[in-house]
Protein backbone atom coordinates (compact mmCIF):
# COMPACT_ATOMS: atom_id res chain seq x y z
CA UNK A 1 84.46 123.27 153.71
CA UNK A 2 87.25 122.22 154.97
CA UNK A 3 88.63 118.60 155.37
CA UNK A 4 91.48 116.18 157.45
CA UNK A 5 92.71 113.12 156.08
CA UNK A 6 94.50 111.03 159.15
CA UNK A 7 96.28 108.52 157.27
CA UNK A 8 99.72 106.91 157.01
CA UNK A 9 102.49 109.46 155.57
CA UNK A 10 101.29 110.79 152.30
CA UNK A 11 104.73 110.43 150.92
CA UNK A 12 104.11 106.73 150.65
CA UNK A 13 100.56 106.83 149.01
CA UNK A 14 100.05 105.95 145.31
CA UNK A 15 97.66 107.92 143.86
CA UNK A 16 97.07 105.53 141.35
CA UNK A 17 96.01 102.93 143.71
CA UNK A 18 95.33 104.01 146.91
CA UNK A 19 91.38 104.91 148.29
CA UNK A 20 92.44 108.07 150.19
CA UNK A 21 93.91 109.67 147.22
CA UNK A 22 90.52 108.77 145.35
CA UNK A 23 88.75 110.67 147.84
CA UNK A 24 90.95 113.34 148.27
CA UNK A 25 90.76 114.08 145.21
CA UNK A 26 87.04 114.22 144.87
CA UNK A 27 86.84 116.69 147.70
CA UNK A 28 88.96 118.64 145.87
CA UNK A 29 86.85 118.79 142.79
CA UNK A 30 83.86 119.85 145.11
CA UNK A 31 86.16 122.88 146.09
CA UNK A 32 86.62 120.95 149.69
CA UNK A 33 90.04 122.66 151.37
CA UNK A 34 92.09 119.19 152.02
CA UNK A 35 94.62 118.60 154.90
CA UNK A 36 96.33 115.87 156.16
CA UNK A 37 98.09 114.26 159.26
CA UNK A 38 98.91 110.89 160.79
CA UNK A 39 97.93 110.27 164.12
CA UNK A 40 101.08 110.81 165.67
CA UNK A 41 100.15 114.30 164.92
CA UNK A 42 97.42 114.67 167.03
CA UNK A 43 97.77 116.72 170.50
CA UNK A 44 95.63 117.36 173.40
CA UNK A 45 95.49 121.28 174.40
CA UNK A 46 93.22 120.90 177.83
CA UNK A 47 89.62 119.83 176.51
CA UNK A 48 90.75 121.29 172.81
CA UNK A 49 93.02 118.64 170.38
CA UNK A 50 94.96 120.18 167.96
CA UNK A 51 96.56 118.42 164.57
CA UNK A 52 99.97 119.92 163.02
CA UNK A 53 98.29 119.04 159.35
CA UNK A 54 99.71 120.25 156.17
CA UNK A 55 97.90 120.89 153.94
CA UNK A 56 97.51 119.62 150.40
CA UNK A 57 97.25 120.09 146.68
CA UNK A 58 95.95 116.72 145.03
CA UNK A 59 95.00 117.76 141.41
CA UNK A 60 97.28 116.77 140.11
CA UNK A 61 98.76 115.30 142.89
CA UNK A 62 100.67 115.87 144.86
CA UNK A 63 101.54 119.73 146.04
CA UNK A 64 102.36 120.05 149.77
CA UNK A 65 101.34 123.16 151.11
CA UNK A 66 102.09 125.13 154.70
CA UNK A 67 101.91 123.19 157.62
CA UNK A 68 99.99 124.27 160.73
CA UNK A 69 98.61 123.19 163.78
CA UNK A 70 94.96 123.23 163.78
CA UNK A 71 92.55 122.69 166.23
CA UNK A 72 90.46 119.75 164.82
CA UNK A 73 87.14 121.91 165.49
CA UNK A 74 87.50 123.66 162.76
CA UNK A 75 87.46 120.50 160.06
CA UNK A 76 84.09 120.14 158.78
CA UNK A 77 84.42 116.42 158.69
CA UNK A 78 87.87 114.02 159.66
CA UNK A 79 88.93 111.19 157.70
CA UNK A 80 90.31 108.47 160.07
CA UNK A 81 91.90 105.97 157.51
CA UNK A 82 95.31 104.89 158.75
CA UNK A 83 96.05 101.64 158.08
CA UNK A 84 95.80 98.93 160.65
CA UNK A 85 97.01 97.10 162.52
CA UNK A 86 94.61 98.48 165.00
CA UNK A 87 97.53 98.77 167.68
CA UNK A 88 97.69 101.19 170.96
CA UNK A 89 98.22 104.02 168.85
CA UNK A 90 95.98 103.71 166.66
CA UNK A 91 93.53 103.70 169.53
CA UNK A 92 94.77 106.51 171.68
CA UNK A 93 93.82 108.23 168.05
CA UNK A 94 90.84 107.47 167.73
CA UNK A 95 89.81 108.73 171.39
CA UNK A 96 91.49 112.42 170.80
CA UNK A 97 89.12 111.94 167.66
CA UNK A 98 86.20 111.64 169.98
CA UNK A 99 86.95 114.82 171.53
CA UNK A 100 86.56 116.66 167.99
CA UNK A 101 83.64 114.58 167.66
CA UNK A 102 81.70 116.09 170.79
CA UNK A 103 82.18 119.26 169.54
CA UNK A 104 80.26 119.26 166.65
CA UNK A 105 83.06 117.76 163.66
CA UNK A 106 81.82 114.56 161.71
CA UNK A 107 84.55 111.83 161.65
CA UNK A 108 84.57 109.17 159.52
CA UNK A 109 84.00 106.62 160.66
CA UNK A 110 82.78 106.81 164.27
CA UNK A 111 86.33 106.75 166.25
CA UNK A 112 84.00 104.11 169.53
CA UNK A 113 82.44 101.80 166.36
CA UNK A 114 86.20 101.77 164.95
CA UNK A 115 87.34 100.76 168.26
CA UNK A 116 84.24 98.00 169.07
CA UNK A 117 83.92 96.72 165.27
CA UNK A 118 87.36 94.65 164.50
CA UNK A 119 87.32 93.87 161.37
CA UNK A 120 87.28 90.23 161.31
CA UNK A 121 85.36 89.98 164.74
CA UNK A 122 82.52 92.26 164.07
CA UNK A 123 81.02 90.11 161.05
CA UNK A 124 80.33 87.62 163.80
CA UNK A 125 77.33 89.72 164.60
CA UNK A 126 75.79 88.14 161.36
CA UNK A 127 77.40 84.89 161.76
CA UNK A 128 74.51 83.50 160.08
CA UNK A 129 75.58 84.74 156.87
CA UNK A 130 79.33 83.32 157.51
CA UNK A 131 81.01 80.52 156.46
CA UNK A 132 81.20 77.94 160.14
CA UNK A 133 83.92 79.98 162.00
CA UNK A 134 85.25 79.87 165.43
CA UNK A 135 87.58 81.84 167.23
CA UNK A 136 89.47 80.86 170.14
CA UNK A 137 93.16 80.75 171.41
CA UNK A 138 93.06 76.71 172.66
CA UNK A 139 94.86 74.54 170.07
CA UNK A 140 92.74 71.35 171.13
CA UNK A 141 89.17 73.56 170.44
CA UNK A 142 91.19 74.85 166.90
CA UNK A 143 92.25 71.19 165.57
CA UNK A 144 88.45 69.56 166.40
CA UNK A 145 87.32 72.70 164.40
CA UNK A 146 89.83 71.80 161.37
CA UNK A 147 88.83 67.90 161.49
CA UNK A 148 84.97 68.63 161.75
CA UNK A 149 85.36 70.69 158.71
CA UNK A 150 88.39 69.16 157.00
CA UNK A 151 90.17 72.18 155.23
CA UNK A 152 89.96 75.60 156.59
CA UNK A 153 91.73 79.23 157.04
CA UNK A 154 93.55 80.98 160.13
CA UNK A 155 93.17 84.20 160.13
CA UNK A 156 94.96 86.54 162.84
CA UNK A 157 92.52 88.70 164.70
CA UNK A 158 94.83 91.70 164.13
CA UNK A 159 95.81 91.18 160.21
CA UNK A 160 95.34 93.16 156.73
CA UNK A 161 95.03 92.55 153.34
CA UNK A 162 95.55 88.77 154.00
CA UNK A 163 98.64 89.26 155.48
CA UNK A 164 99.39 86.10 157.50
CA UNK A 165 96.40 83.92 156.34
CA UNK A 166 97.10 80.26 156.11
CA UNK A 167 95.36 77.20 154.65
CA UNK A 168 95.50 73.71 156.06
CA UNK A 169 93.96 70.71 156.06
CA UNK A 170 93.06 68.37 158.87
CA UNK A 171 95.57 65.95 157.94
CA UNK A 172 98.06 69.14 157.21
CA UNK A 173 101.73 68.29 158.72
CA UNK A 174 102.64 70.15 161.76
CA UNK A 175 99.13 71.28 162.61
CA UNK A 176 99.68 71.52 165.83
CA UNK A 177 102.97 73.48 165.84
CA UNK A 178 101.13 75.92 163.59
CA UNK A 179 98.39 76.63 165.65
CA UNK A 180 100.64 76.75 168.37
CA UNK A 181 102.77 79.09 166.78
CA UNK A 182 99.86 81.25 165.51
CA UNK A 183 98.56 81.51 168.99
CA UNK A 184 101.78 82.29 170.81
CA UNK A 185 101.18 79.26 172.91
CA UNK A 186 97.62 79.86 173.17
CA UNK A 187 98.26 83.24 174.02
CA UNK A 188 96.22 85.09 171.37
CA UNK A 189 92.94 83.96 169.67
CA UNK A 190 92.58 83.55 166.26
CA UNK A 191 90.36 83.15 163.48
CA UNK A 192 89.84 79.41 162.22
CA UNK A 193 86.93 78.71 159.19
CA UNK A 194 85.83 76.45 156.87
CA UNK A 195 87.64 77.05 153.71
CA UNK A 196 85.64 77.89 150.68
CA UNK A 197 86.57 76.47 147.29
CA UNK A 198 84.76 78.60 145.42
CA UNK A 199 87.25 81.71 146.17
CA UNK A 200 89.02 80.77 143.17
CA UNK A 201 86.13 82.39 141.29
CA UNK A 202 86.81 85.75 143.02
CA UNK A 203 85.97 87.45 146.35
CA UNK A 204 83.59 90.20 145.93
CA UNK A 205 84.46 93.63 147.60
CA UNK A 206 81.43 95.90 148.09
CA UNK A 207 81.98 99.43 148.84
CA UNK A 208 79.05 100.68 150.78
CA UNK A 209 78.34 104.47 151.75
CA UNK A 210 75.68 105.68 153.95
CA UNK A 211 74.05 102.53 154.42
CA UNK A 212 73.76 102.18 150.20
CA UNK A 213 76.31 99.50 148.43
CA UNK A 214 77.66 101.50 145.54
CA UNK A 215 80.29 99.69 143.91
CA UNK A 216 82.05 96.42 144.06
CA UNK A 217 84.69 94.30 142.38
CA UNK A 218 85.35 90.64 142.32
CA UNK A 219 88.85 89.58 143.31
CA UNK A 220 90.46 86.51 141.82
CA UNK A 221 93.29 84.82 143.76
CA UNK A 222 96.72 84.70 141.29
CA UNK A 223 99.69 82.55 140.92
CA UNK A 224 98.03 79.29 142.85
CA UNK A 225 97.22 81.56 145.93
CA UNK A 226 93.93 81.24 147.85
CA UNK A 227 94.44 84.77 148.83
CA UNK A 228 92.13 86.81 146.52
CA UNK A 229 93.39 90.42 148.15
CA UNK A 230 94.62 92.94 145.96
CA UNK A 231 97.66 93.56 148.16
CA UNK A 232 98.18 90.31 147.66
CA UNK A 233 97.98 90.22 143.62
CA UNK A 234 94.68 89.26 143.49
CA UNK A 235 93.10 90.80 140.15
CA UNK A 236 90.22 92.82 140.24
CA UNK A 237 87.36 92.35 137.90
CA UNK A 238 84.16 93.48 136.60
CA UNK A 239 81.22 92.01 138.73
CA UNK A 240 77.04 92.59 139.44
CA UNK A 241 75.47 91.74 142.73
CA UNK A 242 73.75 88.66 143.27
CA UNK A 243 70.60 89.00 145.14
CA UNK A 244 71.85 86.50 147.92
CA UNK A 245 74.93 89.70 147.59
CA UNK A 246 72.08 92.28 147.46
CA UNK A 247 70.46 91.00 150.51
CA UNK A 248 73.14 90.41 152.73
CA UNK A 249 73.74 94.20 151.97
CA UNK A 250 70.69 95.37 152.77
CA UNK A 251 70.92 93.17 156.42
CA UNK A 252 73.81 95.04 157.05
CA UNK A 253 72.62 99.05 156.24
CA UNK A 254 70.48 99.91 158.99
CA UNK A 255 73.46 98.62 161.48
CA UNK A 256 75.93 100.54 159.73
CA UNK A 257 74.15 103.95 159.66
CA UNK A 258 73.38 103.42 163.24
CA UNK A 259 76.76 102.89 164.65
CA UNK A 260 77.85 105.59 162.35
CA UNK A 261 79.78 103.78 160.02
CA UNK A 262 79.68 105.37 156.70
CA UNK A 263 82.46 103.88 154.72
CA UNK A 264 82.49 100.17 154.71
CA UNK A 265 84.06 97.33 152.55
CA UNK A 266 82.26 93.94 152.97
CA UNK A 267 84.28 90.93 151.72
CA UNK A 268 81.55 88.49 150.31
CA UNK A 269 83.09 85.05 148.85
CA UNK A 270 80.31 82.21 146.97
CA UNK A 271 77.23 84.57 148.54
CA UNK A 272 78.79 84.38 152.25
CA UNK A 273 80.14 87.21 154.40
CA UNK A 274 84.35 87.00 155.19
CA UNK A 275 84.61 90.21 156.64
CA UNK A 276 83.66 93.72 157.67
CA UNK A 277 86.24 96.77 156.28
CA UNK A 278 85.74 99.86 158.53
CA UNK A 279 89.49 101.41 159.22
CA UNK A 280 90.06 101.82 156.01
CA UNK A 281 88.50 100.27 152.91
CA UNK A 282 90.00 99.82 149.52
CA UNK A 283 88.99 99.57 146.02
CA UNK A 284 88.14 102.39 144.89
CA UNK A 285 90.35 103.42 142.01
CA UNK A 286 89.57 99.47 140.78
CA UNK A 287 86.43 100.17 140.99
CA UNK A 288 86.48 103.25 139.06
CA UNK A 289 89.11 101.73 136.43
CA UNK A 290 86.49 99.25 135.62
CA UNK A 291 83.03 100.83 135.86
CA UNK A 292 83.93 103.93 134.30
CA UNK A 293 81.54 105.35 137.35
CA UNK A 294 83.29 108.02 139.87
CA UNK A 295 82.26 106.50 142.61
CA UNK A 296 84.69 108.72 144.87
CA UNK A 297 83.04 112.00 143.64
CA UNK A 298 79.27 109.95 144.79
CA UNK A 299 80.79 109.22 148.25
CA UNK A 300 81.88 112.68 148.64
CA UNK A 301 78.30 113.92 147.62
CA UNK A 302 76.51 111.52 150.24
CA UNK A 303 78.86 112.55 152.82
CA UNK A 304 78.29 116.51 151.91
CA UNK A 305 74.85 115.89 152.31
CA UNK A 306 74.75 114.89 156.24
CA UNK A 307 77.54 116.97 157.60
């Protein structure tokens, strides 16, 4: 078998940390043939698209081997995991992707459901299972939000790994400038909800495969910061599901396995869903470090068993 990674530069991956590595690695145990590529290293040939892919030694890692350009139908499955932000790139990407797709190569995850599910927009399909939450681009519809429910987040649309999340308060200084700001002048839409106290026990991060949750770690904010995200120094501990946790996971499968979204990290904070992870999910290797379970060699074995 034979498989591409299309990720950020490998240079600047940490092995130590970072998902991709995890699950490079795992294909490697199960004698898997690993390239990689970014998506700037994708090319159209006529109906055939083509990757100039090195590829790569990861136990230990890292060995770079020969670089070639390959066309992509002859990966057994493709890894889409850059990193957002989700910009015209990224998108032009992910339909040269689709082209591999028709012919016959499984790509992970669906290149039209990573386009249609952004990944704070497409938990509002189970808004019922959200914290209240609006989204709009009007500063007048953003502040009667923020005094209805007194404290609450703004999140851009567009964001990762909490970058640019803020916290204010109804009676907050400036409100209006800030939403103003965050906006561009009511140019862009944002994120607003009702802030949840109860992050500062941790925000769960569950890891499911396949339509199955798998593995999941609970994220405590550090250092007086709301922001629980790993990126963001949030510490990652031991946790169990909760069956509120358990349920909201099961809600979700069925949707997931039918829009072809295999690998998915669900953000869960006091038994309510924050978001929905599908460009490129983390926590892996925490996951590992604390469970002493391989869960990158299990998502390797579900995905072996569909391609």
């Amino acid at each position: 078998m034979k498989f591409l990674f299309v990720i950020d530069p490998i240079k600047n991956i940490n092995p130590l940390k970072d998902s991709s590595a995890a699950l490079m690695q795992a294909s490697s145990k199960k004698n898997i043939e690993i390239w990689s590529c970014t998506p700037q290293d994708l090319e159209a040939r006529g109906d055939e698209v083509w990757a100039s892919s090195v590829k790569v030694e990861v136990n230990p890692w890292i060995s770079l081997k020969e670089n070639h350009c390959i066309p992509l139908a002859e990966f057994n499955c493709i890894w889409m995991r850059k990193d957002p932000p989700v910009n015209e790139a990224y998108l032009y990407a992910t339909h040269l992707l689709e082209v591999a797709e028709r012919k016959g190569v499984k790509v992970i995850n669906k290149p039209s459901s990573l386009r249609a599910w952004n990944e704070k927009l497409g938990a509002l399909r189970y808004s019922h299972l959200m914290a209240p939450t609006i989204v709009a681009s009007k500063v007048k519809d953003l502040i009667n939000f923020a005094n209805i429910n007194n404290e609450v987040v703004i999140k851009p649309l567009g964001g990762k790994g909490g970058q640019g999340v803020i916290r204010i308060n109804k009676n907050s200084p400036g409100i209006k400038s800030i939403i103003e700001l965050i906006t561009s002048q009511e140019e862009l839409p944002v994120m607003m909800q009702k802030f949840i106290p109860e992050v500062i026990e941790g925000d769960k991060r569950i890891i499911i495969v396949n339509g199955e949750a798998i593995g999941s770690i609970n994220r405590i904010p550090q250092g007086g910061d709301f922001r629980s995200n790993l990126a963001m120094g949030g510490k990652a501990e031991p946790t169990l599901l909760t069956e509120k946790e358990k349920s909201i996971c099961s809600e979700l499968s069925q949707h997931f396995k039918d829009e072809g979204l295999f690998f998915v990290g669900i953000d869960v904070i006091n038994g309510m869903l924050s978001e929905i992870n599908v460009t490129s999910p983390t926590g892996l290797r925490e996951i590992e470090n604390l469970s002493n379970q391989n869960v990158s060699e299990e998502v390797i074995e579900k995905l072996v068993d569909i391609i």
